[in-house]
C-alpha atoms as a PDB file:
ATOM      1  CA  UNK A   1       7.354 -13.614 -22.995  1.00  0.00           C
ATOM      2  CA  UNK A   2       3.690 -11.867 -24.104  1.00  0.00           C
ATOM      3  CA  UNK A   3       2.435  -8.591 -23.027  1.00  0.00           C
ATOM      4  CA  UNK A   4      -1.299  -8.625 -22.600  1.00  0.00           C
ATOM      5  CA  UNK A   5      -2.850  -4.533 -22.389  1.00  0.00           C
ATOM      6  CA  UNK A   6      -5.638  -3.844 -20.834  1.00  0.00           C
ATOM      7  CA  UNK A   7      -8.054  -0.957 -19.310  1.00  0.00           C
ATOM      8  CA  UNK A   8      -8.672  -1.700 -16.055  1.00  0.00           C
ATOM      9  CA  UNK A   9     -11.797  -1.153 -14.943  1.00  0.00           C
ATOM     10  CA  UNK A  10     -12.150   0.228 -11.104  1.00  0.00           C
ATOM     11  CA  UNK A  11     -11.830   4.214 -10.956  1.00  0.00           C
ATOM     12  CA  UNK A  12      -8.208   5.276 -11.036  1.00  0.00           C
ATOM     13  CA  UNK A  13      -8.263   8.227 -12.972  1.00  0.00           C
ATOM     14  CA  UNK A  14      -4.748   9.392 -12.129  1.00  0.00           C
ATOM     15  CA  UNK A  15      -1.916   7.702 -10.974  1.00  0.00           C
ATOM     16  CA  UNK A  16      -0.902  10.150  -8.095  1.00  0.00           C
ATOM     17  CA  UNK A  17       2.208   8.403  -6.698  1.00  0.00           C
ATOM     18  CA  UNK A  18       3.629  10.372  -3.199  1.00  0.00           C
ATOM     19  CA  UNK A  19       6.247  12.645  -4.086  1.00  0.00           C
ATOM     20  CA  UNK A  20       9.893  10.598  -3.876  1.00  0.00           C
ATOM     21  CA  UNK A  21       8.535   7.105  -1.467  1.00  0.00           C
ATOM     22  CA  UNK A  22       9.740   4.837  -3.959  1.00  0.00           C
ATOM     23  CA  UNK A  23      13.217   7.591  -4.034  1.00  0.00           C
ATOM     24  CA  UNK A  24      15.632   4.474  -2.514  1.00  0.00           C
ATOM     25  CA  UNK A  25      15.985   1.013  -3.588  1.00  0.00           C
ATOM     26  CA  UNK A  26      17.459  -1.841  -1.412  1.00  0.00           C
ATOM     27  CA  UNK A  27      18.012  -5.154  -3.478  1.00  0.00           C
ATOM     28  CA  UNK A  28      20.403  -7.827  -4.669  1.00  0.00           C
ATOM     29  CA  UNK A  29      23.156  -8.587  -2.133  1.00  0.00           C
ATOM     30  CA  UNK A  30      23.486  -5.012   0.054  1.00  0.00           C
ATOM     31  CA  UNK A  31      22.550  -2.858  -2.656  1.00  0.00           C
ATOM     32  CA  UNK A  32      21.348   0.879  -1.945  1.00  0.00           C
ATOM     33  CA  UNK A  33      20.383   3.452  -4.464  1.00  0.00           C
ATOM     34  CA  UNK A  34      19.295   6.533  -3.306  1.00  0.00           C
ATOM     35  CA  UNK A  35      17.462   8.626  -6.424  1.00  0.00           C
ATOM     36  CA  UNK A  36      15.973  11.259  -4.384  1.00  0.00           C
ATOM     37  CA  UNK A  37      18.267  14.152  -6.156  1.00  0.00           C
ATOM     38  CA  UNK A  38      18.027  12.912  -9.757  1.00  0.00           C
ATOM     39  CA  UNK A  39      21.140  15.301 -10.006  1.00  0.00           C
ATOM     40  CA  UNK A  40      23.287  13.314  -7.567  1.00  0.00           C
ATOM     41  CA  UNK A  41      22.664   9.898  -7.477  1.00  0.00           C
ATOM     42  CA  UNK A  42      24.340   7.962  -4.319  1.00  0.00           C
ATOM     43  CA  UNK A  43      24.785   4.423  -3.518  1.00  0.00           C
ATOM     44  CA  UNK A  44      25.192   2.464   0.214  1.00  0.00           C
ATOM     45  CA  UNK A  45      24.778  -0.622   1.597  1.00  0.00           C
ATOM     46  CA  UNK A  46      21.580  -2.385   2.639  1.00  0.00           C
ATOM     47  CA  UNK A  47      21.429  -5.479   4.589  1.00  0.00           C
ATOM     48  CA  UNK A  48      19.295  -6.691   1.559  1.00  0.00           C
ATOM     49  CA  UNK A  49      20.932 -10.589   0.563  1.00  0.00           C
ATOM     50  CA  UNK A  50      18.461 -11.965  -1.556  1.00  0.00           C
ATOM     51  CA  UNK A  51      17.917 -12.945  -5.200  1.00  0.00           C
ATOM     52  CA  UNK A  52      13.924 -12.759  -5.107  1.00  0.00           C
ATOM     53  CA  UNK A  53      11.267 -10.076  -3.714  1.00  0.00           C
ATOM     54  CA  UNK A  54      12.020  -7.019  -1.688  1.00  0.00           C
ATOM     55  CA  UNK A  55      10.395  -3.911  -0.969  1.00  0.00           C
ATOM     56  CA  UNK A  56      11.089  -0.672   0.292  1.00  0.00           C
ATOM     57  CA  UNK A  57       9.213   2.679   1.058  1.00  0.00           C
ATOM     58  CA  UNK A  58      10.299   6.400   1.683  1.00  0.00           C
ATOM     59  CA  UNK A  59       8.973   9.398   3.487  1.00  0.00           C
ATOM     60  CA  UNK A  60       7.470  12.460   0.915  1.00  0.00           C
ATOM     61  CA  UNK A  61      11.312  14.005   1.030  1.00  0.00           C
ATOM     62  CA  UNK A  62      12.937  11.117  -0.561  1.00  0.00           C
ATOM     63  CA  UNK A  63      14.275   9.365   3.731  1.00  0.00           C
ATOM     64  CA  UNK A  64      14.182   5.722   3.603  1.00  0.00           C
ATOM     65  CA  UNK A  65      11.736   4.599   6.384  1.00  0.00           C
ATOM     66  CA  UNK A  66      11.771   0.992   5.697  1.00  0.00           C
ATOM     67  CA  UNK A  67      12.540  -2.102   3.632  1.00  0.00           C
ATOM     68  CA  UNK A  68      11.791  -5.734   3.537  1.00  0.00           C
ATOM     69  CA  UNK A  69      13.012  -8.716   2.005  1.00  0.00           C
ATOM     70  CA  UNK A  70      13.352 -12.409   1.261  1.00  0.00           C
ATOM     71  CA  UNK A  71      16.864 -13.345   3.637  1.00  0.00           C
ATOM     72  CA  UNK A  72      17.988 -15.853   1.079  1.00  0.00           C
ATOM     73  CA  UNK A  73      20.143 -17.572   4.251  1.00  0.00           C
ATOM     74  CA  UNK A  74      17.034 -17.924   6.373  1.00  0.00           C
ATOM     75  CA  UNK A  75      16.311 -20.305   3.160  1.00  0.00           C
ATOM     76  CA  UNK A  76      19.502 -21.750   3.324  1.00  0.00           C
ATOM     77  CA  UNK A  77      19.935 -22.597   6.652  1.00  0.00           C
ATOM     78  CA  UNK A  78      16.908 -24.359   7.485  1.00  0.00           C
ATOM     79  CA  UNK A  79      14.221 -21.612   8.306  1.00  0.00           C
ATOM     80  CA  UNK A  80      10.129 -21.986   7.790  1.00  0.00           C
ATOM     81  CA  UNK A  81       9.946 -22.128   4.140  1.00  0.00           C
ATOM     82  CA  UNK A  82       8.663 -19.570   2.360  1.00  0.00           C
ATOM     83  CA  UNK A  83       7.974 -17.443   5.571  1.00  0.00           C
ATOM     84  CA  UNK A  84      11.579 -15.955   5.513  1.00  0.00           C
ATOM     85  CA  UNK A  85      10.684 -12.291   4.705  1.00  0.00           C
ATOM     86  CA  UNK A  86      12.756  -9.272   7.283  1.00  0.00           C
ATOM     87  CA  UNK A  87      11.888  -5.899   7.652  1.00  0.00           C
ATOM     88  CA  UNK A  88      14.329  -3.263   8.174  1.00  0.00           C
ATOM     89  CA  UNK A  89      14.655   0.303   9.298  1.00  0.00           C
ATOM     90  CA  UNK A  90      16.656   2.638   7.444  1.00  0.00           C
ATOM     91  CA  UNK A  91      19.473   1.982  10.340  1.00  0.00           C
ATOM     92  CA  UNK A  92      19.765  -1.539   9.149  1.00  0.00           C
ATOM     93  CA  UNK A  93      17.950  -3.273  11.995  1.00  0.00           C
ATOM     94  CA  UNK A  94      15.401  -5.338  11.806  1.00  0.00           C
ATOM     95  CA  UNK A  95      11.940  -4.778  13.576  1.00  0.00           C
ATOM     96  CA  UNK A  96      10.853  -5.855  16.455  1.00  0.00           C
ATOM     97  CA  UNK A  97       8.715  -8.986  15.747  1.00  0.00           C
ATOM     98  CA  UNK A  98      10.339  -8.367  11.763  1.00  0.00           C
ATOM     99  CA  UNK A  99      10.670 -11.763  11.292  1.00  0.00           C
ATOM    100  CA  UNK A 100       9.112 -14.696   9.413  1.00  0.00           C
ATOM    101  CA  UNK A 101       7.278 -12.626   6.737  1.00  0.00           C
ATOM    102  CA  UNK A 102       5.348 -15.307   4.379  1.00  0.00           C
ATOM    103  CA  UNK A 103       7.546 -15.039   1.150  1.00  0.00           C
ATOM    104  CA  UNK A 104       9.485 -16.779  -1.077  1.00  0.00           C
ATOM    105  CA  UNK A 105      12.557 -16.833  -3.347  1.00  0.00           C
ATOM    106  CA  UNK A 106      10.267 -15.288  -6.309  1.00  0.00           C
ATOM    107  CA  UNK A 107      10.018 -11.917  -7.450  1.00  0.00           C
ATOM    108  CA  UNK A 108       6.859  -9.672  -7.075  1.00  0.00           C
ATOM    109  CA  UNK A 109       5.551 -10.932  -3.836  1.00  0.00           C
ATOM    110  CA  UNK A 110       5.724  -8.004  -1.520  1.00  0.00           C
ATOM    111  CA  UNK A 111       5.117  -4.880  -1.658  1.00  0.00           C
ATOM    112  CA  UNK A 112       4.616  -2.072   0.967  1.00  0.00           C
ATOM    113  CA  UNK A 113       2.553   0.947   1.533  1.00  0.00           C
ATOM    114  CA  UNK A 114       1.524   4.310   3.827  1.00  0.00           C
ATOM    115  CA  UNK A 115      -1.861   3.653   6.286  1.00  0.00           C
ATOM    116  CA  UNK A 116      -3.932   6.426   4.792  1.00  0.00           C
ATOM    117  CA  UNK A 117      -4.697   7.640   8.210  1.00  0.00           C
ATOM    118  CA  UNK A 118      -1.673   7.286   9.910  1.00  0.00           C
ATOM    119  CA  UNK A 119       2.217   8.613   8.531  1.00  0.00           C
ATOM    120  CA  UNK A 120       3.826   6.462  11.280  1.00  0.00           C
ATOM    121  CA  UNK A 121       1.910   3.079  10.335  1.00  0.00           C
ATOM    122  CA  UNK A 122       2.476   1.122   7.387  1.00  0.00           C
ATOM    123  CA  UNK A 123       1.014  -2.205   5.649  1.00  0.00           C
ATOM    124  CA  UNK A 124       3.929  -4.958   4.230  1.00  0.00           C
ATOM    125  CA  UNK A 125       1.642  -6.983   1.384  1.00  0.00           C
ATOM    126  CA  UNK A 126       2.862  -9.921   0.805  1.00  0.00           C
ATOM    127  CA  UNK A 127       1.918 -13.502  -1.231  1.00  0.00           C
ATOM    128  CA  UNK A 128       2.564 -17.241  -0.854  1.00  0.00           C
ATOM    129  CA  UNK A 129       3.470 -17.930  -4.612  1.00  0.00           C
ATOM    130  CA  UNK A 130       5.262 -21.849  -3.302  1.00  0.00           C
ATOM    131  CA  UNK A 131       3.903 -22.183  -0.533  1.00  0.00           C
ATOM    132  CA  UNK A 132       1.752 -20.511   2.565  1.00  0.00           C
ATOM    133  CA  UNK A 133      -0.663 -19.642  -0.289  1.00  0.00           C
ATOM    134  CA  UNK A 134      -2.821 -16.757  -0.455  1.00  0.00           C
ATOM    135  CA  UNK A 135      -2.042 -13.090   0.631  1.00  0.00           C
ATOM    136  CA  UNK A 136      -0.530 -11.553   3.457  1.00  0.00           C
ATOM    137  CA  UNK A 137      -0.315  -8.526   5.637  1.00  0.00           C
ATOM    138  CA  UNK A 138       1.859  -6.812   8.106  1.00  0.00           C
ATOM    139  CA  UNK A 139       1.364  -4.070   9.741  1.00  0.00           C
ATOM    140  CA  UNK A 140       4.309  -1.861  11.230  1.00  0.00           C
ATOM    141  CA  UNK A 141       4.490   0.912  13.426  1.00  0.00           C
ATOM    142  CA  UNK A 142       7.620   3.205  13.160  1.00  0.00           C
ATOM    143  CA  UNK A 143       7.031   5.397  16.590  1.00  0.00           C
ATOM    144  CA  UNK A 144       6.783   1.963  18.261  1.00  0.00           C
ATOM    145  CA  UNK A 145       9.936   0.246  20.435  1.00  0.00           C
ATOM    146  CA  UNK A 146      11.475   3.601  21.100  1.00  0.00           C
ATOM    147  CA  UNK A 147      11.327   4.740  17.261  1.00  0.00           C
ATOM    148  CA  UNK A 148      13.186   2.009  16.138  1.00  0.00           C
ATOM    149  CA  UNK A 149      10.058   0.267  14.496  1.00  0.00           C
ATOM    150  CA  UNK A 150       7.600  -2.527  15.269  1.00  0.00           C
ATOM    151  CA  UNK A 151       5.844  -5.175  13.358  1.00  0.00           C
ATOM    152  CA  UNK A 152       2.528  -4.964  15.458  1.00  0.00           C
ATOM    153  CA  UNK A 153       0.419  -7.226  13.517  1.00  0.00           C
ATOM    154  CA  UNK A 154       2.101 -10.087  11.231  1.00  0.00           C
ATOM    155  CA  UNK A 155       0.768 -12.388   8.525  1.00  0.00           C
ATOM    156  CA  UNK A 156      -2.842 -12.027   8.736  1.00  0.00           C
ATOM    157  CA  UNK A 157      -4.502 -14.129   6.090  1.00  0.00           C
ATOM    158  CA  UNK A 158      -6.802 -12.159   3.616  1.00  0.00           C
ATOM    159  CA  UNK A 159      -6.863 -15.133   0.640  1.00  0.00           C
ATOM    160  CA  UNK A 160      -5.593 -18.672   0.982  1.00  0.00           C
ATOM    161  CA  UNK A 161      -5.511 -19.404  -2.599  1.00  0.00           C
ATOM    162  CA  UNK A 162      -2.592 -19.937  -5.188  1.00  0.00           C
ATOM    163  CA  UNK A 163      -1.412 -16.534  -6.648  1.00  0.00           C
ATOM    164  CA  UNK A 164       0.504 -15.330  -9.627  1.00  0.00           C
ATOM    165  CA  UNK A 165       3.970 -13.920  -8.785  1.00  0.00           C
ATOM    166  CA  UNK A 166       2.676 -10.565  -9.785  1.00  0.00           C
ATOM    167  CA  UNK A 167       1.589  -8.525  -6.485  1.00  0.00           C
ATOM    168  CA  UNK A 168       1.292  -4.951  -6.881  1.00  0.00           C
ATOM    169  CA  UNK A 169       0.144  -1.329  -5.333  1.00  0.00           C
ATOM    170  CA  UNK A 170      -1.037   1.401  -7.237  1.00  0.00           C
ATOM    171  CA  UNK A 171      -1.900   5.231  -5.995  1.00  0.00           C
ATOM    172  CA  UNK A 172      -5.690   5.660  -5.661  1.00  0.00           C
ATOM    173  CA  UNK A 173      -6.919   8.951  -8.032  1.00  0.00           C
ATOM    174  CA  UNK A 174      -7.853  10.826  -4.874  1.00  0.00           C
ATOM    175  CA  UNK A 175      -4.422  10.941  -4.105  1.00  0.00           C
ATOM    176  CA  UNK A 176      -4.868   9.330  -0.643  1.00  0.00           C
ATOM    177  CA  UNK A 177      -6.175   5.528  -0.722  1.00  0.00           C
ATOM    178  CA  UNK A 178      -4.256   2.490  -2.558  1.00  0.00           C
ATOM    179  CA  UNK A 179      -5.249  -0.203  -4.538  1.00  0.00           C
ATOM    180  CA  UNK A 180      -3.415  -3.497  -4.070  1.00  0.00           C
ATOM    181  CA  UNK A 181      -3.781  -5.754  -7.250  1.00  0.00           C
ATOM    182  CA  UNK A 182      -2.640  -9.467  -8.026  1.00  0.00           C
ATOM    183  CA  UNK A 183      -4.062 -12.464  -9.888  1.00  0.00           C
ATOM    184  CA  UNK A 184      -5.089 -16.023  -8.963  1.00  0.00           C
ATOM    185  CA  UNK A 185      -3.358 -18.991 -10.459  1.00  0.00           C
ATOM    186  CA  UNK A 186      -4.810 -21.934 -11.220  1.00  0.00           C
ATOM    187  CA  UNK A 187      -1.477 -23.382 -12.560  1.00  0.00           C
ATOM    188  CA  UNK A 188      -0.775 -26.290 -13.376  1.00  0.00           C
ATOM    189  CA  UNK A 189      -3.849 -27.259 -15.457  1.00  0.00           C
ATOM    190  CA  UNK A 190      -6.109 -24.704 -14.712  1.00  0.00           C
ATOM    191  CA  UNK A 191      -6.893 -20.836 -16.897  1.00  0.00           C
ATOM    192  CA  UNK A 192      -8.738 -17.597 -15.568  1.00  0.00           C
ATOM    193  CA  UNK A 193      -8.771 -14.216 -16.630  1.00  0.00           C
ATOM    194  CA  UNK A 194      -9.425 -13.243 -12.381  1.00  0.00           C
ATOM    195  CA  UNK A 195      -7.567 -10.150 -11.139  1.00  0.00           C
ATOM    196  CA  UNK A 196      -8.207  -9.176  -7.344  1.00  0.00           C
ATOM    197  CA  UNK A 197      -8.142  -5.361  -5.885  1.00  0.00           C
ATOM    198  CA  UNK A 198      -8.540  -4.238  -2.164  1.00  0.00           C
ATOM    199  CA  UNK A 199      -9.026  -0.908  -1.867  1.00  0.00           C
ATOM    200  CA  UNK A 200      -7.088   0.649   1.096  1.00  0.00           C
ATOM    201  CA  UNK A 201      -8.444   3.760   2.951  1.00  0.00           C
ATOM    202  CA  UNK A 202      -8.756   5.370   6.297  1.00  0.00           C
ATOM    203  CA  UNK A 203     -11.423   2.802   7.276  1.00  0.00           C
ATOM    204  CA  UNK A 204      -9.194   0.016   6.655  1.00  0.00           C
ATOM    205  CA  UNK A 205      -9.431  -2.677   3.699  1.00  0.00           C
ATOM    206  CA  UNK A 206     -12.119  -3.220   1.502  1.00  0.00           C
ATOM    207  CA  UNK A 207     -13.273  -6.246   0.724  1.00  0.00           C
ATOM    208  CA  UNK A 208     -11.888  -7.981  -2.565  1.00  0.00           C
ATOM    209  CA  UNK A 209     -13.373  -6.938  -5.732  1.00  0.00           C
ATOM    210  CA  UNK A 210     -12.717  -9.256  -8.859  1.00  0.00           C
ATOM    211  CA  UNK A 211     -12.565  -8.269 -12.138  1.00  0.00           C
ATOM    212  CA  UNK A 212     -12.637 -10.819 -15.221  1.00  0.00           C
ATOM    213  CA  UNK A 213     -10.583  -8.632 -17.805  1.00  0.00           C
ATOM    214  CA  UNK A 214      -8.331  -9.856 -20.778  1.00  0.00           C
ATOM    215  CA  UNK A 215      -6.595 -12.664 -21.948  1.00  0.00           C
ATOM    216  CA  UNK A 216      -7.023 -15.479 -19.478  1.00  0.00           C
ATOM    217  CA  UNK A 217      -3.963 -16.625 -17.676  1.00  0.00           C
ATOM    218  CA  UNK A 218      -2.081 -20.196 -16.994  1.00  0.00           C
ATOM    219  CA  UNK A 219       0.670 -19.176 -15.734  1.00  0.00           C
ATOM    220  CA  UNK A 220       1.928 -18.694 -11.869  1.00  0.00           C
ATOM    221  CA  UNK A 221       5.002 -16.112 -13.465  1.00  0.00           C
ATOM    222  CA  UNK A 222       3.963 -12.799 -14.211  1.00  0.00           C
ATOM    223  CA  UNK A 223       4.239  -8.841 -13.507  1.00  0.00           C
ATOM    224  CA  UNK A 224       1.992  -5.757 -13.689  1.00  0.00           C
ATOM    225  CA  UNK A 225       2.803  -2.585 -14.555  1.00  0.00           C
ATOM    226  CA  UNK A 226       0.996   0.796 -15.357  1.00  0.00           C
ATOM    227  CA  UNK A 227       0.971   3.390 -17.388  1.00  0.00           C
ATOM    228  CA  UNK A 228       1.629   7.050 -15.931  1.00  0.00           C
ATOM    229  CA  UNK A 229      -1.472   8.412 -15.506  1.00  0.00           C
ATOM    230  CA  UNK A 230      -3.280   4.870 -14.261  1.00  0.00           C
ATOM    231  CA  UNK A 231      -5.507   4.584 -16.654  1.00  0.00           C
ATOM    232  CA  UNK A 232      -4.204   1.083 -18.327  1.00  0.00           C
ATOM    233  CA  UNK A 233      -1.859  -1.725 -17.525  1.00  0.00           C
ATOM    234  CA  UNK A 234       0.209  -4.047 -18.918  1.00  0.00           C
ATOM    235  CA  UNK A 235       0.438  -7.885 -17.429  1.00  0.00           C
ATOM    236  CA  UNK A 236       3.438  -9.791 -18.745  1.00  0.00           C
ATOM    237  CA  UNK A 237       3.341 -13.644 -18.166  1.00  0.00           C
ATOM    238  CA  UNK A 238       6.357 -15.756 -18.720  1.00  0.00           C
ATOM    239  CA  UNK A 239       5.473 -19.259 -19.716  1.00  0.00           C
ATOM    240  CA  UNK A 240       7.201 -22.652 -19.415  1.00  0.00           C
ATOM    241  CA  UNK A 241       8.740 -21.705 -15.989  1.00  0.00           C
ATOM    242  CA  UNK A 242       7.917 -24.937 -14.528  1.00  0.00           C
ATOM    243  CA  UNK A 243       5.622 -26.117 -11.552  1.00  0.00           C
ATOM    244  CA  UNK A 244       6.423 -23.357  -9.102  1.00  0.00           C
END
């Protein structure tokens, strides 16, 4: 592994994450943790079965609202490849039109965030890391099909380009808008020191701003994480994984 720190560069002056949306996880095969009372921790059951990328997103009280996923048996049994992603409500059903998200069996390839402008709408990023290159959205609506949850707009291409397996969202300073950040790969072969944001606001997405910062990278393996306040990051690569 190396750890490569950086100051990134667009305006994020705080890191002003919603109060308890990222409260419950749903991973690994029908995991459920619910951390929204620190003091009492509880576990349930998900219909999460996959060893590779899921997501999942609360309201500002700590409720699950939804989750997605890579269905490891949509894989198995013959499915598109690399388009098996699900999306769930918090009953354990999937949405209407939930299925055949582009993603794969990797590991930071979706992630999912609040519409700025709307509590009941939400965008599902995802990335083609294998295959189906490029990035992805989804939108869903939770007040649609009788409150059980819609997938209104599915896989709309925004880059058709090989990425890193590093997708991520950050908390715009203002407290309202999100950034959605990930890297190009030029692997095998190729190095680049690109990182991509979209801004995400009440008018919608930005275009893509690029930003040449740090090390360069030849790797398709990789995460991003930030510090508390936003105001750095830290990308860790892992090398020698192979020709994804």
């Amino acid at each position: 592994m190396k750890t490569i720190a950086a100051v990134f560069l667009i305006a994020l002056p705080t890191l002003c994450l919603a109060q308890k949306q990222g409260a419950v996880w749903c991973f690994g095969d029908s995991a459920l943790i619910n951390f929204a009372d620190t003091a009492n921790i509880s576990t349930a059951t998900s219909f999460v079965k996959s060893r590779g990328s899921c997501a999942s997103i609360c309201d500002s009280v700590g409720d699950l609202i939804t989750y997605t996923f890579y269905d490891n048996d949509v894989y198995t049994n013959g499915g598109p490849p690399f388009q098996g992603g699900e999306i769930f409500n918090k009953q354990n059903s999937m949405l209407k039109n939930g299925d055949s998200i582009v993603m794969g069996l990797w590991y930071h390839e979706v992630v999912i965030i609040n519409n700025p402008s709307d509590i009941s709408k939400y965008y599902v990023f995802s990335i083609g890391v294998t295959g189906n290159y490029g990035l992805y959205y989804s939108i869903v609506d939770m007040n649609a099909n009788g409150g059980q949850g819609e997938v209104t707009q599915k896989n709309t291409m925004l880059q058709n380009f090989k990425m890193v397996d590093c997708l991520t969202a950050i908390k715009h300073g203002n407290g309202r808008d999100w950034w959605i950040i990930f890297r190009k790969s030029d692997f095998p072969g190729g190095n680049n020191s690109d990182y991509y944001e979209y801004l995400i606001s009440p008018n919608g997405l930005s275009n893509a701003i690029v930003q040449n910062v740090g090390s360069i990278n030849s790797t398709n393996a990789a995460s991003i994480s930030f510090n508390s306040d936003g105001s750095k990051f830290v990308f860790k690569l892992q090398r020698n994984v192979g020709n994804l």
